[in-house]
C-alpha atoms as a PDB file:
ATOM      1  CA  UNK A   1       0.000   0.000   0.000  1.00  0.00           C
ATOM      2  CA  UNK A   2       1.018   3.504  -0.942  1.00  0.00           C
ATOM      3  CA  UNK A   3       1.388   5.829   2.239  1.00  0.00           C
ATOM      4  CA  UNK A   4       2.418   9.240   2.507  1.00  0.00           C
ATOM      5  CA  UNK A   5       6.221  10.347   2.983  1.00  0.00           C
ATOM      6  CA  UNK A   6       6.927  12.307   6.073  1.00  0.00           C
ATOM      7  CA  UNK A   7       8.553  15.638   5.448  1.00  0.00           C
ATOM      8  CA  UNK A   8      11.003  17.891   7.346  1.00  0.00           C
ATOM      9  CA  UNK A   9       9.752  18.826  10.136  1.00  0.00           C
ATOM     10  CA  UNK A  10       7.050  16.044  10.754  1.00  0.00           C
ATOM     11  CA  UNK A  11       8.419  14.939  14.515  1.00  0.00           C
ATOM     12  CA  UNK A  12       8.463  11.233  13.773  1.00  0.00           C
ATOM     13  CA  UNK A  13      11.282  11.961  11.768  1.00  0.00           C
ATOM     14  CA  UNK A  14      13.127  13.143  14.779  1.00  0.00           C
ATOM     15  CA  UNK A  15      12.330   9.948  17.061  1.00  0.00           C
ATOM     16  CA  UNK A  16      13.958   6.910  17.986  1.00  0.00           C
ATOM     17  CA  UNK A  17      12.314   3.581  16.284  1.00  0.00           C
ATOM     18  CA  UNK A  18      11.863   0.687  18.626  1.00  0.00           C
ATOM     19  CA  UNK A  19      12.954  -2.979  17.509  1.00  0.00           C
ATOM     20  CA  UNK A  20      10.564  -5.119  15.189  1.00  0.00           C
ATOM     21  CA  UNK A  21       8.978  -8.069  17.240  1.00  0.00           C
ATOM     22  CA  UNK A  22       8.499 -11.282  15.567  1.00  0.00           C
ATOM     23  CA  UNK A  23       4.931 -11.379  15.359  1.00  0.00           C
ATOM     24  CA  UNK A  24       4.495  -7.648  14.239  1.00  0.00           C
ATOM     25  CA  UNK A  25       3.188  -7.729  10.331  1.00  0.00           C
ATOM     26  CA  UNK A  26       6.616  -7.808   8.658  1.00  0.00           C
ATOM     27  CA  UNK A  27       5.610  -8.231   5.263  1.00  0.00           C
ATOM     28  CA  UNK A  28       2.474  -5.618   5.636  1.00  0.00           C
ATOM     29  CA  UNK A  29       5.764  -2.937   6.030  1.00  0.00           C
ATOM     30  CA  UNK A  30       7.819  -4.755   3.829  1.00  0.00           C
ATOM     31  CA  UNK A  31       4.978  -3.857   1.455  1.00  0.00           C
ATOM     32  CA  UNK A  32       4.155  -1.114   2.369  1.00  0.00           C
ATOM     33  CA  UNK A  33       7.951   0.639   2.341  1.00  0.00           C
ATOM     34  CA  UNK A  34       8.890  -0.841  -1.404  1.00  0.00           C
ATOM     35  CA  UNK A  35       5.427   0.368  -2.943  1.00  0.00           C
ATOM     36  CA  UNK A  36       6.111   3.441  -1.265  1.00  0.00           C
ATOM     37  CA  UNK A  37       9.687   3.663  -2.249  1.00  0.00           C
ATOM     38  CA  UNK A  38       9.020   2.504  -6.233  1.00  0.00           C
ATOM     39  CA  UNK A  39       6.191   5.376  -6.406  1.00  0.00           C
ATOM     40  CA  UNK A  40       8.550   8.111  -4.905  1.00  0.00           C
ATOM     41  CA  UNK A  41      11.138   7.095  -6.604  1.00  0.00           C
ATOM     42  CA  UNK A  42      14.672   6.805  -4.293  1.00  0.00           C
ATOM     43  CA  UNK A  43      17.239   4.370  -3.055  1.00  0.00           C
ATOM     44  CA  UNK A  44      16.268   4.142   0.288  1.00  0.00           C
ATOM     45  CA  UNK A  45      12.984   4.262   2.760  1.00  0.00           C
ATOM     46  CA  UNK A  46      12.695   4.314   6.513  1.00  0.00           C
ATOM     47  CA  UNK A  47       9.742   3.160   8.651  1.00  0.00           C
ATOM     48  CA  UNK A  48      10.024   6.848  10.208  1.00  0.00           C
ATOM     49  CA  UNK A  49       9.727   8.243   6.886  1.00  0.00           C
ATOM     50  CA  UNK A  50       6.502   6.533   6.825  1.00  0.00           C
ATOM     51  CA  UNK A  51       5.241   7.538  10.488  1.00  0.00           C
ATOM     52  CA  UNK A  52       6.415   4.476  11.299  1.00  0.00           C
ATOM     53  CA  UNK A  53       8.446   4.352  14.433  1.00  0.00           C
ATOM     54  CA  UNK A  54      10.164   0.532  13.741  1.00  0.00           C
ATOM     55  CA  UNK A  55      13.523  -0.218  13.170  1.00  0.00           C
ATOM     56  CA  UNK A  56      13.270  -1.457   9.296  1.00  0.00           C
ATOM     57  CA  UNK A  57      13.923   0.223   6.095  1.00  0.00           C
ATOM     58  CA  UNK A  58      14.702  -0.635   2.787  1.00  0.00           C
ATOM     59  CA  UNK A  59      17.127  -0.472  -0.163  1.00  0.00           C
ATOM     60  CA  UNK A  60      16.889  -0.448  -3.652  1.00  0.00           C
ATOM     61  CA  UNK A  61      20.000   0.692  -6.227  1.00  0.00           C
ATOM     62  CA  UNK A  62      17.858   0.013  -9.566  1.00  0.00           C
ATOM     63  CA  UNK A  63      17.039   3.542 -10.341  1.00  0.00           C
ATOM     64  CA  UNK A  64      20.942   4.130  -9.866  1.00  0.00           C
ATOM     65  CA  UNK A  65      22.063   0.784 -11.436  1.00  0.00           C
ATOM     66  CA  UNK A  66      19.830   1.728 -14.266  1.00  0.00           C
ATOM     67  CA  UNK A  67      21.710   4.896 -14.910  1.00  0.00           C
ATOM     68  CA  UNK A  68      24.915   3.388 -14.037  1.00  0.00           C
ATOM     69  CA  UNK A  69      26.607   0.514 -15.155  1.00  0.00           C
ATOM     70  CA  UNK A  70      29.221   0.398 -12.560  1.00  0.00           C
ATOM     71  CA  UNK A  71      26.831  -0.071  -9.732  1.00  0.00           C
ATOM     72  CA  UNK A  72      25.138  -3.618  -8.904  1.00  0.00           C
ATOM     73  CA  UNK A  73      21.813  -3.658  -8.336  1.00  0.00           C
ATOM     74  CA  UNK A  74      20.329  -4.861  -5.145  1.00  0.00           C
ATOM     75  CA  UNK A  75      17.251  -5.192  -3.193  1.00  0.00           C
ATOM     76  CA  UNK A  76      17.344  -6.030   0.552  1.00  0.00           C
ATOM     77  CA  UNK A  77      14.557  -5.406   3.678  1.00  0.00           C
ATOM     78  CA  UNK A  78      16.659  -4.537   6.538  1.00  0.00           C
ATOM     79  CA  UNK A  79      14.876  -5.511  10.238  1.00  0.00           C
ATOM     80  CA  UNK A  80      16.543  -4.365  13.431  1.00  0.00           C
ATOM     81  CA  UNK A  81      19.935  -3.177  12.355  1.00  0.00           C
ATOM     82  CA  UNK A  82      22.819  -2.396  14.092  1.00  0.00           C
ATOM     83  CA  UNK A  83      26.676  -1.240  13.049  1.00  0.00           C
ATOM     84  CA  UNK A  84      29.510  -3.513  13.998  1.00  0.00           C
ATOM     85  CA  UNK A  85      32.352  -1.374  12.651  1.00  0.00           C
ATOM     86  CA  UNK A  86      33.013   1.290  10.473  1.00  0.00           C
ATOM     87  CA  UNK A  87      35.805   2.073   8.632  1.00  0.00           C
ATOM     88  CA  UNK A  88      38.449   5.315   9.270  1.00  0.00           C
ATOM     89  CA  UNK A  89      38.393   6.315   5.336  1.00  0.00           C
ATOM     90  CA  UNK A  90      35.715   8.316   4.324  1.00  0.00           C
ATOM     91  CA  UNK A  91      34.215   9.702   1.167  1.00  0.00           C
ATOM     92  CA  UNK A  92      32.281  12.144  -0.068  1.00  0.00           C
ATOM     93  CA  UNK A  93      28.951  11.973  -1.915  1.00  0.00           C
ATOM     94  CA  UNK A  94      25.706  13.639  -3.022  1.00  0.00           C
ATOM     95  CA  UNK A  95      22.743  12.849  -1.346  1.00  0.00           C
ATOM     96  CA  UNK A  96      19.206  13.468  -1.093  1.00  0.00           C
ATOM     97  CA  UNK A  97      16.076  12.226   1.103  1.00  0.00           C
ATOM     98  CA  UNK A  98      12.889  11.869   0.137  1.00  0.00           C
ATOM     99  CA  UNK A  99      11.427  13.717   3.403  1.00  0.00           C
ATOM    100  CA  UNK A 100      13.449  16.639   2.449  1.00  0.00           C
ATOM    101  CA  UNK A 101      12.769  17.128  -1.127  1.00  0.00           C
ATOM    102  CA  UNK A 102      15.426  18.940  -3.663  1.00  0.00           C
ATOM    103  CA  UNK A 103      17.601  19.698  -1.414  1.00  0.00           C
ATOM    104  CA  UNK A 104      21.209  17.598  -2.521  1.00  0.00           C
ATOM    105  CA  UNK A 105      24.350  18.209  -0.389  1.00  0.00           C
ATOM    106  CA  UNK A 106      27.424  15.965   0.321  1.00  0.00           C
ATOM    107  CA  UNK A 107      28.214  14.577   2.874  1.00  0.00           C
ATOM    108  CA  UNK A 108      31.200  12.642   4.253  1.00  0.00           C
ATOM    109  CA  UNK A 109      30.834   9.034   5.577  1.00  0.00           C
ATOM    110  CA  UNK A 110      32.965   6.150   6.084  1.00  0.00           C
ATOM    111  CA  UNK A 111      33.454   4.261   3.167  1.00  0.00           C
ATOM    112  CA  UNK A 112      33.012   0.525   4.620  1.00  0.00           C
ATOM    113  CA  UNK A 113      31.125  -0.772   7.555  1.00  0.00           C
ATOM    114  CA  UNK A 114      30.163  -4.420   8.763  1.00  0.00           C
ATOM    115  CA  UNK A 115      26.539  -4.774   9.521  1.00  0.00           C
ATOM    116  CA  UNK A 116      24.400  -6.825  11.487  1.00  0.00           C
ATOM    117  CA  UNK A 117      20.198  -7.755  10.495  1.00  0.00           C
ATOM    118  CA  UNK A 118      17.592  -9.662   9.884  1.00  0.00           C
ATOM    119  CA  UNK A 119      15.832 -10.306   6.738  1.00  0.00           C
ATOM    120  CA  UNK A 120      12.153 -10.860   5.875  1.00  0.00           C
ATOM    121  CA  UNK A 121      12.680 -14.441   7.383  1.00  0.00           C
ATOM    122  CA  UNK A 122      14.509 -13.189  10.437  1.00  0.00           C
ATOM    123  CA  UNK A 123      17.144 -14.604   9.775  1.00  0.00           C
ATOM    124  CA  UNK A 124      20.057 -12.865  11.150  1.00  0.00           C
ATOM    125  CA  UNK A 125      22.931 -11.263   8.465  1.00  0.00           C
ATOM    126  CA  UNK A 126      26.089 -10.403   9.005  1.00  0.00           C
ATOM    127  CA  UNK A 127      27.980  -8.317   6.197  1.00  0.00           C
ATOM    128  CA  UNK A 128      30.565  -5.943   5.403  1.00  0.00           C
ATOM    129  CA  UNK A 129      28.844  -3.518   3.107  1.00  0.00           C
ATOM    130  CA  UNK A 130      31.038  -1.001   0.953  1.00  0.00           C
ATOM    131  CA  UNK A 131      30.466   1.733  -1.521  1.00  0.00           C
ATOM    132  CA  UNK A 132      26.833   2.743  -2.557  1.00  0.00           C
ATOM    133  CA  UNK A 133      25.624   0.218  -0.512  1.00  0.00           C
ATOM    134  CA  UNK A 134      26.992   1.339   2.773  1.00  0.00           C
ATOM    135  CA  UNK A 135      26.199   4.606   1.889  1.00  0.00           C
ATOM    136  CA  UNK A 136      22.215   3.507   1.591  1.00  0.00           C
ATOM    137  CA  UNK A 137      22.382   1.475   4.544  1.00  0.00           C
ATOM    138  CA  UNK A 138      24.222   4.220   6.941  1.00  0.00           C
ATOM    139  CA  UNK A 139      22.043   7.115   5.541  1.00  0.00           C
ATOM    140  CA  UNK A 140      18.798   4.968   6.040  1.00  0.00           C
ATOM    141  CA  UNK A 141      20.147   3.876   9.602  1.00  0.00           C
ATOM    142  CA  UNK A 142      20.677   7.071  10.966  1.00  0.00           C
ATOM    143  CA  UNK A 143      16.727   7.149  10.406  1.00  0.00           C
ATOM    144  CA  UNK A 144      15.848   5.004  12.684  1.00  0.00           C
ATOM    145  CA  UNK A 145      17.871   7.353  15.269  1.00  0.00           C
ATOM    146  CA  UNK A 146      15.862  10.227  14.667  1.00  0.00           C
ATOM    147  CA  UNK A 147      18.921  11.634  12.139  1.00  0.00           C
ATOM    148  CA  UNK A 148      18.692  13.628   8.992  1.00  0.00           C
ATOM    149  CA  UNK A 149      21.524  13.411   6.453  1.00  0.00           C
ATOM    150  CA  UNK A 150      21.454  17.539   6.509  1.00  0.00           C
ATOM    151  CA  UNK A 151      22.372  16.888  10.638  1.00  0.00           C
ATOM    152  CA  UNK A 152      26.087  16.083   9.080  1.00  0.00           C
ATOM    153  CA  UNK A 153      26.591  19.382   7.167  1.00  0.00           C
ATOM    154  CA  UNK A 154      28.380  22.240   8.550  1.00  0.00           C
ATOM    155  CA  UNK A 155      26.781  24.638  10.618  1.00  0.00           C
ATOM    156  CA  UNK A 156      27.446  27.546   7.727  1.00  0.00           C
ATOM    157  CA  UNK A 157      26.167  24.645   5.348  1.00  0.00           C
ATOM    158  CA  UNK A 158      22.678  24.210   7.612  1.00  0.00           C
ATOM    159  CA  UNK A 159      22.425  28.066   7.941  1.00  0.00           C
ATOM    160  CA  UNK A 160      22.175  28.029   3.922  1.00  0.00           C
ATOM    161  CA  UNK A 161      19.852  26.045   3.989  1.00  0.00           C
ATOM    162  CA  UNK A 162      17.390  27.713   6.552  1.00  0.00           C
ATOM    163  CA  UNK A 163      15.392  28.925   3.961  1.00  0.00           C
ATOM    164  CA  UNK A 164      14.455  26.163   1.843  1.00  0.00           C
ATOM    165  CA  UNK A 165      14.084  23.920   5.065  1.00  0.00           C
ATOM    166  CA  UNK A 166      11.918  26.480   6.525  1.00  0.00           C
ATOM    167  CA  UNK A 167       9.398  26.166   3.233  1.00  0.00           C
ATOM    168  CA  UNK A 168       9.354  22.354   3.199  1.00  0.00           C
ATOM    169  CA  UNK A 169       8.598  22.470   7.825  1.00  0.00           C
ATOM    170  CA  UNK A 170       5.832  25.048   7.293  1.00  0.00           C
ATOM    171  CA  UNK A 171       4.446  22.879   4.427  1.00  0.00           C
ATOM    172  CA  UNK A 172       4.423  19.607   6.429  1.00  0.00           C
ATOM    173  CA  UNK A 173       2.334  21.501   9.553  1.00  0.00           C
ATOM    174  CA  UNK A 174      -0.534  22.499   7.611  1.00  0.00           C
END
């Protein structure tokens, strides 16, 4: 089902998700995020984003992989994750969010990190994720802590952006 993306300044998106119990309706979120996500658009979708407070999100690099041929494409439904270990080397990249639309700003972030999850069997996974994938997963993680990628730009950087932030919080309280 197709639900509504929360926007900056909806305070779910500034919350804490609690963990996903085994007999909550996994694949009614599951759903629920990816028919979301595929109407919208992105790369990435977090139960918050939703007005959701659970920790599970999703990731999806087709529209990328489609207009890159260096990136793989991959699908996964990621169920109470934590970070293991991240890596000292960082790069730099452009992102976006859906909650905080057209606004694009980089933002440094370390460029390998090992992960632990469940998928939509909970099973539990344990990976070292690089690249555009760690990217997506650390960017869709910080969700679930009540983060927003913009959080990680400079103070001048934020102050820039007042404005445009301002429009999209006033917006999202009518």
């Amino acid at each position: 089902m197709l639900i509504k993306v929360e926007k900056y300044g909806a305070k779910v998106l500034r919350k804490h998700s609690a963990l996903v119990k085994s007999d909550e309706d996994i694949e009614g979120m599951s759903t629920n995020l990816f028919d979301t996500l595929a109407k919208e658009g992105g790369i990435g979708l977090a139960a918050p984003q939703i007005g959701l407070l659970k920790r599970i999100f999703i990731m999806d690099s087709g529209p990328l992989a489609n207009d890159d041929d260096t990136v793989d494409k991959f699908k996964h439904l990621i169920i109470n994750p934590t970070i293991l270990f991240v890596s000292k080397n960082e790069n730099w990249f452009n992102e976006g969010c859906l909650s905080i639309p057209e606004i694009f700003e980089d933002v440094e972030r370390p460029d390998k990190i090992v992960v632990k999850y469940y998928n939509e069997q909970l099973e539990p996974i344990e990976r070292e994720l690089s690249g555009i994938e760690a990217r997506i997963f650390q960017h869709e993680y910080e969700h679930l802590e009540g983060i927003l990628f913009i959080d990680k730009l400079s103070p001048i950087r934020r102050q820039m952006l007042k404005g445009k932030l301002n429009r999209i919080a006033r917006a999202t309280i009518k």
